[in-house]
C-alpha atoms as a PDB file:
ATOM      1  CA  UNK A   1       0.000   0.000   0.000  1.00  0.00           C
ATOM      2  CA  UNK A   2       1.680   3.671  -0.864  1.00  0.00           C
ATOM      3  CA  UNK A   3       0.375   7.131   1.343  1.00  0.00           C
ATOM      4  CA  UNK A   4       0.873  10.131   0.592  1.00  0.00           C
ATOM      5  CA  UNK A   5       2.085  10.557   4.060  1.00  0.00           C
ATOM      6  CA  UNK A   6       2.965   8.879   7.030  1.00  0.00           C
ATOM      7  CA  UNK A   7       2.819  10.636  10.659  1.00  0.00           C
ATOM      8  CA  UNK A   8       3.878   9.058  13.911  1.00  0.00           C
ATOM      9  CA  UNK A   9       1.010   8.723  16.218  1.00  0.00           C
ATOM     10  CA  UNK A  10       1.256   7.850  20.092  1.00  0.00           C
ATOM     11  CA  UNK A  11       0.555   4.198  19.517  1.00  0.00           C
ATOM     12  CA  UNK A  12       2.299   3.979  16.226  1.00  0.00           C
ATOM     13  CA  UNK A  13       2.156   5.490  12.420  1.00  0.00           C
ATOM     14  CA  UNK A  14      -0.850   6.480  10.299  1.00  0.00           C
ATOM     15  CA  UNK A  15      -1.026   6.168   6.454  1.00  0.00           C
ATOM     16  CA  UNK A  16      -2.962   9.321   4.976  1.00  0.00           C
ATOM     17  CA  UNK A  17      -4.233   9.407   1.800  1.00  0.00           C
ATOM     18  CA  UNK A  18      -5.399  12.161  -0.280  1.00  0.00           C
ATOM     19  CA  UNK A  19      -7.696  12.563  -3.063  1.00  0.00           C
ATOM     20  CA  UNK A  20      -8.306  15.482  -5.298  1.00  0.00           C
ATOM     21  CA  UNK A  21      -7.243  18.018  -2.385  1.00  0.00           C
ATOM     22  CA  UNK A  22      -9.672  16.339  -0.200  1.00  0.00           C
ATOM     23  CA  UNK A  23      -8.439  13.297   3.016  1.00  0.00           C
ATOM     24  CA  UNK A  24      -9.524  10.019   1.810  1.00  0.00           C
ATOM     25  CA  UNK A  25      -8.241   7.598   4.085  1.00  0.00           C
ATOM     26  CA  UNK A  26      -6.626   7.283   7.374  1.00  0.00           C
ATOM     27  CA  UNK A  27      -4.772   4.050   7.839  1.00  0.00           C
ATOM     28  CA  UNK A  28      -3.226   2.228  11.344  1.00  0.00           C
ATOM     29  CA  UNK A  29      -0.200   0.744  10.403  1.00  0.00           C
ATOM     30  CA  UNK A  30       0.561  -2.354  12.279  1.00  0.00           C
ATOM     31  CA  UNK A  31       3.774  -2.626  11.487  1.00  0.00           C
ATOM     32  CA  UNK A  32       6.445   0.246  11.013  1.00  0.00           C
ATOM     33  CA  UNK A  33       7.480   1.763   7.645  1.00  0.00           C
ATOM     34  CA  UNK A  34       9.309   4.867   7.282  1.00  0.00           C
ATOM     35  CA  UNK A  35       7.955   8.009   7.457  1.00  0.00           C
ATOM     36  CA  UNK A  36       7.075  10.191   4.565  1.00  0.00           C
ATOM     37  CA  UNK A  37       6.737  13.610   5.229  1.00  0.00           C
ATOM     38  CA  UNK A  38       3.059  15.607   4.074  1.00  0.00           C
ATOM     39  CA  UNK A  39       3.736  16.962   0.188  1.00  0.00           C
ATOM     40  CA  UNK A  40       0.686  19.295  -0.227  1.00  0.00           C
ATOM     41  CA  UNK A  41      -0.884  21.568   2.341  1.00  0.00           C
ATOM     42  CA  UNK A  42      -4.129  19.766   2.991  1.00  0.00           C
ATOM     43  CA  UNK A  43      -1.876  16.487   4.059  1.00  0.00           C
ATOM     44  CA  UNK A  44       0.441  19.312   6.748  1.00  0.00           C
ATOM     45  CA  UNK A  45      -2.739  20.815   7.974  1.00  0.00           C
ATOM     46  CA  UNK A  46      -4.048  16.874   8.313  1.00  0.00           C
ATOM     47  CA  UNK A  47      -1.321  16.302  10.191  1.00  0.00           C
ATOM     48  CA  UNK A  48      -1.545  19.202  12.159  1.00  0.00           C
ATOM     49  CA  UNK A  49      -4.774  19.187  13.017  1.00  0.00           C
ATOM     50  CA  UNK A  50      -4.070  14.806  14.040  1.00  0.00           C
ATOM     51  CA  UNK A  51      -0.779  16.273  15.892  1.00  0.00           C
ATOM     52  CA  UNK A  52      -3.143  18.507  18.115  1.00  0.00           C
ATOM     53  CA  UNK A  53      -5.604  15.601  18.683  1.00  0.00           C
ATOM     54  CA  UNK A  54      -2.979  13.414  20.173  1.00  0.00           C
ATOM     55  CA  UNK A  55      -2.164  16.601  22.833  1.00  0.00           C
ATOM     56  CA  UNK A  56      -6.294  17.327  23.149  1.00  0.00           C
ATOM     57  CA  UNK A  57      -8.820  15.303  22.423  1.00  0.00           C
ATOM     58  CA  UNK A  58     -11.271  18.380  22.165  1.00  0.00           C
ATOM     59  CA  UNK A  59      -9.120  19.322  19.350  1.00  0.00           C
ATOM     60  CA  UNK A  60     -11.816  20.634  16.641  1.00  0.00           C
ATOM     61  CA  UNK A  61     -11.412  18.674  12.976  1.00  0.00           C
ATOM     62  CA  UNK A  62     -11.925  20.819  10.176  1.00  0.00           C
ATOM     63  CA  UNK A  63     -10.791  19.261   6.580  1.00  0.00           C
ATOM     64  CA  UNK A  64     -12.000  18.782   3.536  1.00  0.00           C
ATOM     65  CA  UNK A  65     -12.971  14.545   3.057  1.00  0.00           C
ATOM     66  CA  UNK A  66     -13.698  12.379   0.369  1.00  0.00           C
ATOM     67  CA  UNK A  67     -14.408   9.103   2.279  1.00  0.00           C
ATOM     68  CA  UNK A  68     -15.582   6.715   0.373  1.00  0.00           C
ATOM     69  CA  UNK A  69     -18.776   4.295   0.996  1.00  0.00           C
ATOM     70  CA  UNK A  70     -22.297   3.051   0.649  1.00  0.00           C
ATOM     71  CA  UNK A  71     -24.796   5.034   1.233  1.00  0.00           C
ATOM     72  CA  UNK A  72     -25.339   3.213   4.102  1.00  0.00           C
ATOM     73  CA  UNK A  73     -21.964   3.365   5.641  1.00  0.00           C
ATOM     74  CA  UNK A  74     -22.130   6.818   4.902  1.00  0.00           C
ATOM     75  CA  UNK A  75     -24.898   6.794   7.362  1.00  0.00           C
ATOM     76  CA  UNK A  76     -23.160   4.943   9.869  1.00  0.00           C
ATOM     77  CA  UNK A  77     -20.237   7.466   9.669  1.00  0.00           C
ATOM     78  CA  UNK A  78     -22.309  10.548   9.945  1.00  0.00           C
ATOM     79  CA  UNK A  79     -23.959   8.815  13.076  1.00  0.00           C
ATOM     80  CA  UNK A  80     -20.566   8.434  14.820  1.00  0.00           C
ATOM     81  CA  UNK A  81     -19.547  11.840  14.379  1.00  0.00           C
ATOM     82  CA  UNK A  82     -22.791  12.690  16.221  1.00  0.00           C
ATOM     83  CA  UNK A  83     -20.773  10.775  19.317  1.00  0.00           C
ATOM     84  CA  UNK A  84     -19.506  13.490  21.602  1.00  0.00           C
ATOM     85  CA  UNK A  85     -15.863  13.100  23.134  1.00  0.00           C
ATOM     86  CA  UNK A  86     -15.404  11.551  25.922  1.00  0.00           C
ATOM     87  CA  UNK A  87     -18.663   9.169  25.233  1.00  0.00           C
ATOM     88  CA  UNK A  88     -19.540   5.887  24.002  1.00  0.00           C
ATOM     89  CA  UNK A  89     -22.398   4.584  21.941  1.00  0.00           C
ATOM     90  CA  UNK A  90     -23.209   0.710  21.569  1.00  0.00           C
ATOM     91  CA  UNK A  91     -23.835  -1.103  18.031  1.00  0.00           C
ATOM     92  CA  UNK A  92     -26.888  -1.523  18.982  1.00  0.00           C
ATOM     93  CA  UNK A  93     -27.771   1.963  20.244  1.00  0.00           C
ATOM     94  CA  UNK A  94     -26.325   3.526  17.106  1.00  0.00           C
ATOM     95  CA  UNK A  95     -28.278   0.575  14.582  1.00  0.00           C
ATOM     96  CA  UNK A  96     -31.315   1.960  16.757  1.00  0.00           C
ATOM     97  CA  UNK A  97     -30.464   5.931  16.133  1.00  0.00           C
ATOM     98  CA  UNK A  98     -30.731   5.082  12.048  1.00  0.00           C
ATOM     99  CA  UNK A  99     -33.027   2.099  12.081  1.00  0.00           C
ATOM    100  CA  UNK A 100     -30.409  -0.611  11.344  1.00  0.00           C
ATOM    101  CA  UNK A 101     -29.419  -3.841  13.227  1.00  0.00           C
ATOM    102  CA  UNK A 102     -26.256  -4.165  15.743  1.00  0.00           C
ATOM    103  CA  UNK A 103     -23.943  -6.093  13.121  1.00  0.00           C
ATOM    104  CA  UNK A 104     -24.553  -3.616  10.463  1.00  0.00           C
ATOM    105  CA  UNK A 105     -22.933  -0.596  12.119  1.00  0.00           C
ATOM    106  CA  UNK A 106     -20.212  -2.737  13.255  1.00  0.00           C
ATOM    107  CA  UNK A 107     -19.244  -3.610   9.310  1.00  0.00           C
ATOM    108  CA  UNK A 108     -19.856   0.328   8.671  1.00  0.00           C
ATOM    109  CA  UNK A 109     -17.314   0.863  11.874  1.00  0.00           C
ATOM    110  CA  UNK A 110     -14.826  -1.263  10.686  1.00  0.00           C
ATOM    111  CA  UNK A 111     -15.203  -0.256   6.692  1.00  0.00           C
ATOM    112  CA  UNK A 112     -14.193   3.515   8.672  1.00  0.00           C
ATOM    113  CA  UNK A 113     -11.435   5.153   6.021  1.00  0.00           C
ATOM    114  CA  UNK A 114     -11.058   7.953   8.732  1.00  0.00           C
ATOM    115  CA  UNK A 115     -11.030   6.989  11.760  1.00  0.00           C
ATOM    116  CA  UNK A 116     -10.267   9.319  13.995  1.00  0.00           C
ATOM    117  CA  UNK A 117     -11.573  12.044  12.649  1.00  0.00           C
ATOM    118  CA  UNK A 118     -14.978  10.013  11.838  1.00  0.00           C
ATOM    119  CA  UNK A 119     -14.693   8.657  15.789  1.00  0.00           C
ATOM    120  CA  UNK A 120     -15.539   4.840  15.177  1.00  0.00           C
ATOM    121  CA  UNK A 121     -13.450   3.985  18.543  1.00  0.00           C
ATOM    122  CA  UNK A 122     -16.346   5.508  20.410  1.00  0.00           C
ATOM    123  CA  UNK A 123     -18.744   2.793  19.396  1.00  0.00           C
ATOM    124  CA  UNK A 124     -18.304  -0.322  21.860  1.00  0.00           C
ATOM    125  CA  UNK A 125     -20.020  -3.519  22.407  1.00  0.00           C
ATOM    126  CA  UNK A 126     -22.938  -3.804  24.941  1.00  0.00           C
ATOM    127  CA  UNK A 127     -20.906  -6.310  26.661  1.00  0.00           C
ATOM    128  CA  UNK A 128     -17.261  -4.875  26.030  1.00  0.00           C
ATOM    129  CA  UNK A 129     -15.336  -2.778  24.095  1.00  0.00           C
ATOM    130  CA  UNK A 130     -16.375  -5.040  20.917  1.00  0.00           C
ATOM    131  CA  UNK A 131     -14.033  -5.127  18.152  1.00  0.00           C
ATOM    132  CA  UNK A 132     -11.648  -2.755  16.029  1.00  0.00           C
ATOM    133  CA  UNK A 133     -10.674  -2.636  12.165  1.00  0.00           C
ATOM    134  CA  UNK A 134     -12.576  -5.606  11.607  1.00  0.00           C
ATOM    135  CA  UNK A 135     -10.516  -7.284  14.435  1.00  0.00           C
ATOM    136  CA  UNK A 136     -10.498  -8.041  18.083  1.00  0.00           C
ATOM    137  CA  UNK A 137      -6.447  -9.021  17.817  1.00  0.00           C
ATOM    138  CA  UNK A 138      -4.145  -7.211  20.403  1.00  0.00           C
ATOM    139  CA  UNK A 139      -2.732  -4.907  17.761  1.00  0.00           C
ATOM    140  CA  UNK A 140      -6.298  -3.295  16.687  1.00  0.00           C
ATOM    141  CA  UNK A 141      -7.735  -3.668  20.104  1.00  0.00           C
ATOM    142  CA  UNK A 142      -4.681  -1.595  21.962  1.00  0.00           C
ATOM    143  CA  UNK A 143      -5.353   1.580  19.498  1.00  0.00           C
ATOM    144  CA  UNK A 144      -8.963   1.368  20.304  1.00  0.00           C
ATOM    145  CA  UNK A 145      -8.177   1.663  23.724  1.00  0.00           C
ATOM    146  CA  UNK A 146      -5.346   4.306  23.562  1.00  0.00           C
ATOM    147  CA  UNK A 147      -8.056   6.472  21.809  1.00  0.00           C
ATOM    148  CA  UNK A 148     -10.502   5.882  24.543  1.00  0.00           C
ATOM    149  CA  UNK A 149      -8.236   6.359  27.256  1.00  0.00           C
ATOM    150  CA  UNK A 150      -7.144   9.520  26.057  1.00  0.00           C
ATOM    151  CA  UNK A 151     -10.661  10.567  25.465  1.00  0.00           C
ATOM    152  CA  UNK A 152     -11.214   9.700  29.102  1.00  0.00           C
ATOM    153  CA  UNK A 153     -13.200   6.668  29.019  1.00  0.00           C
END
């Protein structure tokens, strides 16, 4: 996979893509790579704006995006945004919020190409924290909770 950038993050590196001067995807890398410095001012103010999430998580997102989905899933992301920080939402209080079913959202959550900014770490499992980037491996799992934790919860 090539990014058009690639930031250090407090639990590891993100991959940002850009797409016609709009952010398209936000990628967890697993597994190091070297960085690559931002090459266009939307991808430095990305990574600003990221940089002053890690030190605040009231830090206030304001980019253009392109993410790219079903209408549905488009749904689903506009839902989590509605998620204030600092809270959580279940699958199946969010299906219930756009009249969908628990496992649903939880394929929207994981198909998330900005997480992050769209804040799919905020939606949990009625009986847990529930699963991450289509996962529940350590890796995936221990971002989810970073984010949390720094969130407060």
């Amino acid at each position: 996979m090539d990014f058009d950038a690639i930031i250090e993050a407090p639990f590891g590196q993100l991959g940002l893509r850009e797409d016609h001067e709009q952010l398209a995807e936000i990628v967890f890398l697993l597994e190091r790579k070297h960085g690559k410095p931002p090459t266009s001012p939307l991808l430095e103010e990305a990574t600003r704006q990221l940089e002053a999430y890690f030190r605040d998580p009231e830090a206030h997102f304001d980019l253009p995006l392109a993410p790219k989905g079903t209408t549905f899933q488009q749904r689903v992301w506009q839902a989590m945004c509605r998620i204030p920080v600092g809270r959580t939402s279940t699958y199946g209080e969010l299906a219930n919020s756009i009249d969908s079913a628990p496992r649903a959202v939880g394929q929207a959550c994981g198909s998330n190409p900005l997480p992050i900014i769209v804040p799919c770490h905020r939606v949990i499992s009625a009986t847990g924290k529930g699963g991450f980037m289509h996962s529940r491996a350590a890796g995936p799992l221990s971002i989810k909770n970073w984010l949390l934790a720094h969130e407060g919860r």
